[in-house]
Protein backbone atom coordinates (compact mmCIF):
# COMPACT_ATOMS: atom_id res chain seq x y z
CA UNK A 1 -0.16 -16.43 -0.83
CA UNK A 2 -0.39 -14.97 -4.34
CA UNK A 3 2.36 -11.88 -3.26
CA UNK A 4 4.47 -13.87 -0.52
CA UNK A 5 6.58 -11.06 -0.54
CA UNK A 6 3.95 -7.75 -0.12
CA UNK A 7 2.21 -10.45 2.34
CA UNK A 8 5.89 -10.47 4.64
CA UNK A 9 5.84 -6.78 3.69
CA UNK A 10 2.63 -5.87 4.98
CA UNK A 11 2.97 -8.24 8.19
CA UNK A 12 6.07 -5.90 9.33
CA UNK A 13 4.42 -2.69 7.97
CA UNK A 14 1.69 -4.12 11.06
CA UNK A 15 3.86 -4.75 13.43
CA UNK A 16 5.54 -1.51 13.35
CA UNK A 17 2.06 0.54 13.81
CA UNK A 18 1.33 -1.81 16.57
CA UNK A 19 4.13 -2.44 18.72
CA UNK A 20 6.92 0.01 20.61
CA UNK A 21 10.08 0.65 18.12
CA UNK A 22 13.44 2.63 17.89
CA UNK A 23 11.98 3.01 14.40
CA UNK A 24 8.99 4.62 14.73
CA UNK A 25 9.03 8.01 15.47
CA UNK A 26 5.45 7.92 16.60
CA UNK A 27 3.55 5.75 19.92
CA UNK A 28 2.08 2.70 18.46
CA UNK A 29 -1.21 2.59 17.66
CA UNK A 30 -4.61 0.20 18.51
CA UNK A 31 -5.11 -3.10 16.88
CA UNK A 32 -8.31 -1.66 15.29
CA UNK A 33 -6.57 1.56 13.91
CA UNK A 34 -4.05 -0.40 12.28
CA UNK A 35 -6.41 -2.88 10.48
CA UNK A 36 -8.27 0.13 8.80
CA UNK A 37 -4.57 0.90 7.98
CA UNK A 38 -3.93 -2.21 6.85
CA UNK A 39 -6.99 -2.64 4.50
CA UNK A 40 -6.35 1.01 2.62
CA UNK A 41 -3.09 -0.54 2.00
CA UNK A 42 -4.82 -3.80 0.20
CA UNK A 43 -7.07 -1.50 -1.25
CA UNK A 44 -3.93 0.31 -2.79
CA UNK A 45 -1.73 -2.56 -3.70
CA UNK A 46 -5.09 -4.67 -5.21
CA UNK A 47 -5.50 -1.45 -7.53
CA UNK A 48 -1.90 -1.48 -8.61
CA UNK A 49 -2.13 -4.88 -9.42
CA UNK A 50 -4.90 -4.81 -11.38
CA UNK A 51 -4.13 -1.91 -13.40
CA UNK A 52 -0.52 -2.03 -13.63
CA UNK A 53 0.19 -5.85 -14.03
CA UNK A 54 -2.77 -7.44 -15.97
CA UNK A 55 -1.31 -6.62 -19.23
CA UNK A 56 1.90 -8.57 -18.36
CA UNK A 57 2.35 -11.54 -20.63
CA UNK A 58 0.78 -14.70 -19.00
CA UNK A 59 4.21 -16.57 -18.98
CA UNK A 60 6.16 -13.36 -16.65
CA UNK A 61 3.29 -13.36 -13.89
CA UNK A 62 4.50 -15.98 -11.65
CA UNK A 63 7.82 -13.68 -11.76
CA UNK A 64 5.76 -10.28 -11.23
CA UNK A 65 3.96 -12.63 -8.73
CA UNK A 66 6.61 -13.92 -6.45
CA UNK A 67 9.36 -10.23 -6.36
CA UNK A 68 6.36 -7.87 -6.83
CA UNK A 69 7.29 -5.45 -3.41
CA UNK A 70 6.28 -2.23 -1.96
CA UNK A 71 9.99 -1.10 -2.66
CA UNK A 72 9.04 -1.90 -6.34
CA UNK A 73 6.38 -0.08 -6.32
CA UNK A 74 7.28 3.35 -4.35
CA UNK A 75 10.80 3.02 -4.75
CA UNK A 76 12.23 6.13 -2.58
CA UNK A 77 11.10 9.32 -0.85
CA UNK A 78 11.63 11.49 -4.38
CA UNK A 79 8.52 13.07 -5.78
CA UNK A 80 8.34 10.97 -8.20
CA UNK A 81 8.13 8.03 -6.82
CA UNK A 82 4.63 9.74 -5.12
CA UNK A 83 3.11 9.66 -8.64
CA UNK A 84 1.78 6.18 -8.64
CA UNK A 85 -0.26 7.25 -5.02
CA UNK A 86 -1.38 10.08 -6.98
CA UNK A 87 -2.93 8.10 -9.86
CA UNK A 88 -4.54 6.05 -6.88
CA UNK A 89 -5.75 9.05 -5.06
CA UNK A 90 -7.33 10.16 -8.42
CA UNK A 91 -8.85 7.13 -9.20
CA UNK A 92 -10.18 7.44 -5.75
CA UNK A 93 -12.06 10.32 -6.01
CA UNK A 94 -13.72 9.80 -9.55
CA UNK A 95 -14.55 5.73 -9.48
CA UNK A 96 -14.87 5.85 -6.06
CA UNK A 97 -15.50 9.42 -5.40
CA UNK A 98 -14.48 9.49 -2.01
CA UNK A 99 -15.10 11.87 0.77
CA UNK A 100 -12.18 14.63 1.84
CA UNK A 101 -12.13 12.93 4.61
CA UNK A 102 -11.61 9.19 3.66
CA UNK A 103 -9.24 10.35 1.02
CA UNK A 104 -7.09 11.95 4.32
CA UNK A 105 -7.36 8.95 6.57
CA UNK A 106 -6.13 6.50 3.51
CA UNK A 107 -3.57 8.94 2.93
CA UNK A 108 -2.63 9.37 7.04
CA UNK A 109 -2.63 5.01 6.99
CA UNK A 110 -0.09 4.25 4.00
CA UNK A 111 2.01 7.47 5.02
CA UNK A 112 2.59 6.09 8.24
């Protein structure tokens, strides 16, 4: 795995859609539901790789590689650390340009 650590990251982030949890505040949800999930997340982090770390210097990607986490990417719950799924959403809706209602069901999935 090229990002061991969003890989670990993304199997709990899984298992806490899909199974029963003092954590969750919510009932788990189907298998399928949580795939779509899971894949708007890949979508997200595969878009913040590319445009955030490809003009890293070749010999600090292996670094980038290995700690690169969601924590170091959307740090807290402060507004600003929303901006970077902002500049996501954005890019969303003009490459991509997205329907209302995709953009609301990626949003619904990585909010979880």
């Amino acid at each position: 795995t090229v990002y061991p650590t969003l890989a670990l990251e993304l199997q709990a982030f899984n298992k806490f859609m899909t199974q029963p949890s003092t954590q969750s505040q919510e009932d788990p949800i189907r298998p399928a539901t949580a795939n779509v999930y899971l894949r708007h997340a890949k979508l997200f982090l595969g878009w913040y790789v590319h445009s955030h770390h490809q003009h890293h210097q070749h010999q600090h990607q292996s670094d980038n590689m290995t700690s690169l986490s969601i924590y170091s990417i959307i740090p807290n719950k402060e507004k600003e650390s929303a901006q970077t799924l902002i500049d996501f959403v954005m890019w969303l809706r003009s490459e991509r340009q997205v329907s209302a209602a995709y953009e609301a069901n990626f949003l619904r999935g990585l909010l979880k």
